[in-house]
N, C-alpha and C. Protein backbone atom coordinates (compact mmCIF):
# COMPACT_ATOMS: atom_id res chain seq x y z
N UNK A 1 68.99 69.80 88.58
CA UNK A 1 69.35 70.46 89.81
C UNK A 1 70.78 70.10 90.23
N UNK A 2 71.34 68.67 89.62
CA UNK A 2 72.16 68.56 89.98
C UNK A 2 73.51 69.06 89.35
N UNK A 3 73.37 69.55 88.22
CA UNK A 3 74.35 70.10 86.94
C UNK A 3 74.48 71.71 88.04
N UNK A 4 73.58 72.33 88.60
CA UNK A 4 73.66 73.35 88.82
C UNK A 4 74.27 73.51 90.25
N UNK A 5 74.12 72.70 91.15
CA UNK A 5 74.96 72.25 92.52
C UNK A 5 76.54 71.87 92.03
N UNK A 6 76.67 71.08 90.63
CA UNK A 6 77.76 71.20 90.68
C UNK A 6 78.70 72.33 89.92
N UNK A 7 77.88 72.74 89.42
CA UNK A 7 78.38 74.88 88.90
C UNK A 7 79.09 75.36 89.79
N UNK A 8 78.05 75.36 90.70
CA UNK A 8 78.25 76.61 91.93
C UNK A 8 79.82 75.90 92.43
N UNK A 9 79.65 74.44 92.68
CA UNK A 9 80.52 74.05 93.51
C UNK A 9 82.18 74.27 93.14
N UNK A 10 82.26 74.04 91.73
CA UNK A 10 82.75 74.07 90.84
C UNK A 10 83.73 75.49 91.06
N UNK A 11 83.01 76.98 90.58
CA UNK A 11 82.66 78.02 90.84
C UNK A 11 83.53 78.63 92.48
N UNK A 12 82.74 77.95 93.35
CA UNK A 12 83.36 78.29 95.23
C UNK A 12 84.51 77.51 95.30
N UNK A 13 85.27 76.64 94.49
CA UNK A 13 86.58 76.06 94.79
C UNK A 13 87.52 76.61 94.28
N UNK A 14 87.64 77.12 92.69
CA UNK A 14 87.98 78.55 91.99
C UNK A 14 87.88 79.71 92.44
N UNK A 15 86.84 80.51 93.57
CA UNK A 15 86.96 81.33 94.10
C UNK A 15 88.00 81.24 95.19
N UNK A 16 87.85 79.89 96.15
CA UNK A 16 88.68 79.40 97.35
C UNK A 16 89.80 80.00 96.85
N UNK A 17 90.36 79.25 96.13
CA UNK A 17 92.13 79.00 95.59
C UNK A 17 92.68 80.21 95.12
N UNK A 18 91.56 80.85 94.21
CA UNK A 18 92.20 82.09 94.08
C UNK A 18 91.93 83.57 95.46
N UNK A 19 91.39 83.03 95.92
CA UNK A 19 91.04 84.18 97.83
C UNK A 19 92.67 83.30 97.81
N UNK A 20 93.26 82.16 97.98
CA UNK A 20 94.65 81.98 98.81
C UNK A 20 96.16 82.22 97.87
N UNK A 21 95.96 82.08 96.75
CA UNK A 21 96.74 82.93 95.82
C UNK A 21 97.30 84.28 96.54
N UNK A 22 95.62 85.27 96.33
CA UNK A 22 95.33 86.66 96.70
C UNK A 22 95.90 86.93 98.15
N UNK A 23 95.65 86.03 99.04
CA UNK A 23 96.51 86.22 100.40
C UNK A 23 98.02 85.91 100.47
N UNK A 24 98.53 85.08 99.75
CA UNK A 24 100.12 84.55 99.48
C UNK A 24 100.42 86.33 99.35
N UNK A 25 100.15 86.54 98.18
CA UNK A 25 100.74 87.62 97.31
C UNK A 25 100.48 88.68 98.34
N UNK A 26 99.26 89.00 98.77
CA UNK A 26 98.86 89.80 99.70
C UNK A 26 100.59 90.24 100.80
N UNK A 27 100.54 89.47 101.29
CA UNK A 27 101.46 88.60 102.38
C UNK A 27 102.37 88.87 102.00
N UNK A 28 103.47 88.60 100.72
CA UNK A 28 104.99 88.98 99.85
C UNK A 28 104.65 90.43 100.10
N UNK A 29 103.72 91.36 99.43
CA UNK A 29 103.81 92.46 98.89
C UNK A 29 104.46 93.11 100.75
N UNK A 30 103.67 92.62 101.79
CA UNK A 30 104.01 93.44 103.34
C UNK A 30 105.24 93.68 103.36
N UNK A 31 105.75 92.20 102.97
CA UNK A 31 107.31 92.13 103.13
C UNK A 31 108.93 93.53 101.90
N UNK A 32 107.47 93.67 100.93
CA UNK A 32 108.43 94.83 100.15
C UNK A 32 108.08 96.11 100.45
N UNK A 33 106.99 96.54 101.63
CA UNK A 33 107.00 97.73 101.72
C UNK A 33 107.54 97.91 103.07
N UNK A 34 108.12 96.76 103.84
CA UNK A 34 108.83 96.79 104.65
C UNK A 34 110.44 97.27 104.03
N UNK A 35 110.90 96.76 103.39
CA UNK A 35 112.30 97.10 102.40
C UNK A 35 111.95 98.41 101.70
N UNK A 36 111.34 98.90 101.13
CA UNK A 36 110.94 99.83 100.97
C UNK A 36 111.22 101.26 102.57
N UNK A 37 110.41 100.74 103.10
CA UNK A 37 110.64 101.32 104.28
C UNK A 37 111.78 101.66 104.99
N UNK A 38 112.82 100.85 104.88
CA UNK A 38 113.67 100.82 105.66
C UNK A 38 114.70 101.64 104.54
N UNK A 39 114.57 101.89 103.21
CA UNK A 39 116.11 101.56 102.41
C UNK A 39 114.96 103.64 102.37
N UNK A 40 114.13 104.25 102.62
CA UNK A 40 113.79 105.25 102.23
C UNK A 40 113.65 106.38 104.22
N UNK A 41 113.74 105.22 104.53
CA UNK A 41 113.87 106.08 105.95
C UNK A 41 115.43 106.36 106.11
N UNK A 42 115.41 107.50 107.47
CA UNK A 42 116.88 107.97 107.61
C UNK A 42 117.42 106.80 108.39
N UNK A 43 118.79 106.88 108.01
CA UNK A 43 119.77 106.27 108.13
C UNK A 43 120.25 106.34 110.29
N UNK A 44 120.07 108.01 110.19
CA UNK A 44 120.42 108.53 111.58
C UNK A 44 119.33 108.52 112.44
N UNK A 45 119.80 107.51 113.88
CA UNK A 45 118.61 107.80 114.65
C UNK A 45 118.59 109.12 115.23
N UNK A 46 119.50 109.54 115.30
CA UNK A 46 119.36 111.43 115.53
C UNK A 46 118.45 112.12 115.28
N UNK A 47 117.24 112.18 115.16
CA UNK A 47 115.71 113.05 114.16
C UNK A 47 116.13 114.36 114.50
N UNK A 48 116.27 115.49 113.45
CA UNK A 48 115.75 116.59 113.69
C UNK A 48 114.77 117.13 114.54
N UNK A 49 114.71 117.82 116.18
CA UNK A 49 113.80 118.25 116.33
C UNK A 49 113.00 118.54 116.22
N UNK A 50 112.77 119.57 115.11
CA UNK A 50 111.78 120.42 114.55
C UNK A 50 110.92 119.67 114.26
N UNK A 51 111.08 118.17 113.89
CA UNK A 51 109.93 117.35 112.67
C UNK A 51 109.21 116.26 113.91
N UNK A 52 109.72 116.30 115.59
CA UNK A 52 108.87 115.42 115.86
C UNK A 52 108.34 116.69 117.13
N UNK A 53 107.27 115.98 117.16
CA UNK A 53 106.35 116.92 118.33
C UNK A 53 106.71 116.52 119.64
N UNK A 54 106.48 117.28 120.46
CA UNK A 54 107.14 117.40 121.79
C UNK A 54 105.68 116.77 122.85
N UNK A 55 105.74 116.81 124.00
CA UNK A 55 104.29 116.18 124.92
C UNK A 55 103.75 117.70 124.96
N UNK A 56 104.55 118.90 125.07
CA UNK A 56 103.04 119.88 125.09
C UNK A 56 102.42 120.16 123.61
N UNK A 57 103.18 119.63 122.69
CA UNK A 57 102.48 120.23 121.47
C UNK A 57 101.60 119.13 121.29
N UNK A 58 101.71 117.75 121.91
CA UNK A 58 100.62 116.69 121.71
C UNK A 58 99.25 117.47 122.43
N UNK A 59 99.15 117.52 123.85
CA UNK A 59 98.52 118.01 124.47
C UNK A 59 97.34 119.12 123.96
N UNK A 60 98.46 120.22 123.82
CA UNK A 60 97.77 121.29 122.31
C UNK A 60 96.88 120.50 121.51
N UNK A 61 97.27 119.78 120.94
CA UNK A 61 96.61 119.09 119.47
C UNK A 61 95.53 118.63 120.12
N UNK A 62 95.61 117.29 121.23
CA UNK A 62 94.67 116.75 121.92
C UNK A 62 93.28 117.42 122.43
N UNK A 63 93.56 118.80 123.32
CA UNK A 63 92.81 119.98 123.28
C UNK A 63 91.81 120.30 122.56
N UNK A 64 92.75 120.99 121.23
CA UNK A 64 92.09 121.33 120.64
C UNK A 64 90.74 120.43 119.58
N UNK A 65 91.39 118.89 119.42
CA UNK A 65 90.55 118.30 118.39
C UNK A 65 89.47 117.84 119.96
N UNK A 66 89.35 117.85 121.17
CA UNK A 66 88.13 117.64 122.02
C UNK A 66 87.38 118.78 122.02
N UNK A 67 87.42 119.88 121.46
CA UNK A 67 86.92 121.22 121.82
C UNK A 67 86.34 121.15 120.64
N UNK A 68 86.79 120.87 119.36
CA UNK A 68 85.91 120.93 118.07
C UNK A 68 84.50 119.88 118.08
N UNK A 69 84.91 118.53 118.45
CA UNK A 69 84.31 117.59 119.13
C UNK A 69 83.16 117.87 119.70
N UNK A 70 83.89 118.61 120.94
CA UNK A 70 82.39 119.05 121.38
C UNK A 70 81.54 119.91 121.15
N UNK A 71 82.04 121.08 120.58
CA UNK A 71 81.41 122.02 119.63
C UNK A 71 80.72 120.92 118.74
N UNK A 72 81.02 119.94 117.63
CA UNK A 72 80.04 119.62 116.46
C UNK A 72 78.87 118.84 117.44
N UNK A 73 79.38 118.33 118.45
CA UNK A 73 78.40 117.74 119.08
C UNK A 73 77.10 118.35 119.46
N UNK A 74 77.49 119.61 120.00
CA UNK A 74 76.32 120.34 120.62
C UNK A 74 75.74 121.37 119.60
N UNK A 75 76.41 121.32 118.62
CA UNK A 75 75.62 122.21 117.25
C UNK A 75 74.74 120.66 116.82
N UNK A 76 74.79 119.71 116.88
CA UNK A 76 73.91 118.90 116.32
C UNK A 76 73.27 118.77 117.04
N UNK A 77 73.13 118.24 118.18
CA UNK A 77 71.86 118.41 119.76
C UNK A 77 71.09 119.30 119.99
N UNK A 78 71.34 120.65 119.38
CA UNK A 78 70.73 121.99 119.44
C UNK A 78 70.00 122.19 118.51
């Protein structure tokens, strides 16, 4: 019983180390899709109009995805 307590144990300290490996690396990789990010976004804070939405076209959107909402809702209650 005791060969097998020390398996496992053996086993969960090898898992440990490599779960903190997996988070290190985890952790670097944030930092390159941050650089990534920045070297592929625009340069100009100027945005084209056209590409960002305005507060009534949010509104619109908002609207409409509560109205579908409640439509699937009350087709399933019914």
């Amino acid at each position: 019983m005791e060969g097998v307590t020390l398996l496992i144990s053996i086993i969960l300290i090898i898992f440990g180390v490599l779960q903190i490996i997996l988070f290190f690396k985890l952790w670097g990789m944030t930092n390159d899709v941050r650089k990534i990010k920045v070297h592929i976004t625009p340069k100009d804070d100027n945005l084209d109009e056209s590409t960002s939405l305005n507060s009534t076209q949010i509104v619109i959107i908002a609207v409409v995805v509560v109205i579908v909402i409640a439509s699937l809702l009350s087709t399933i209650l019914n």
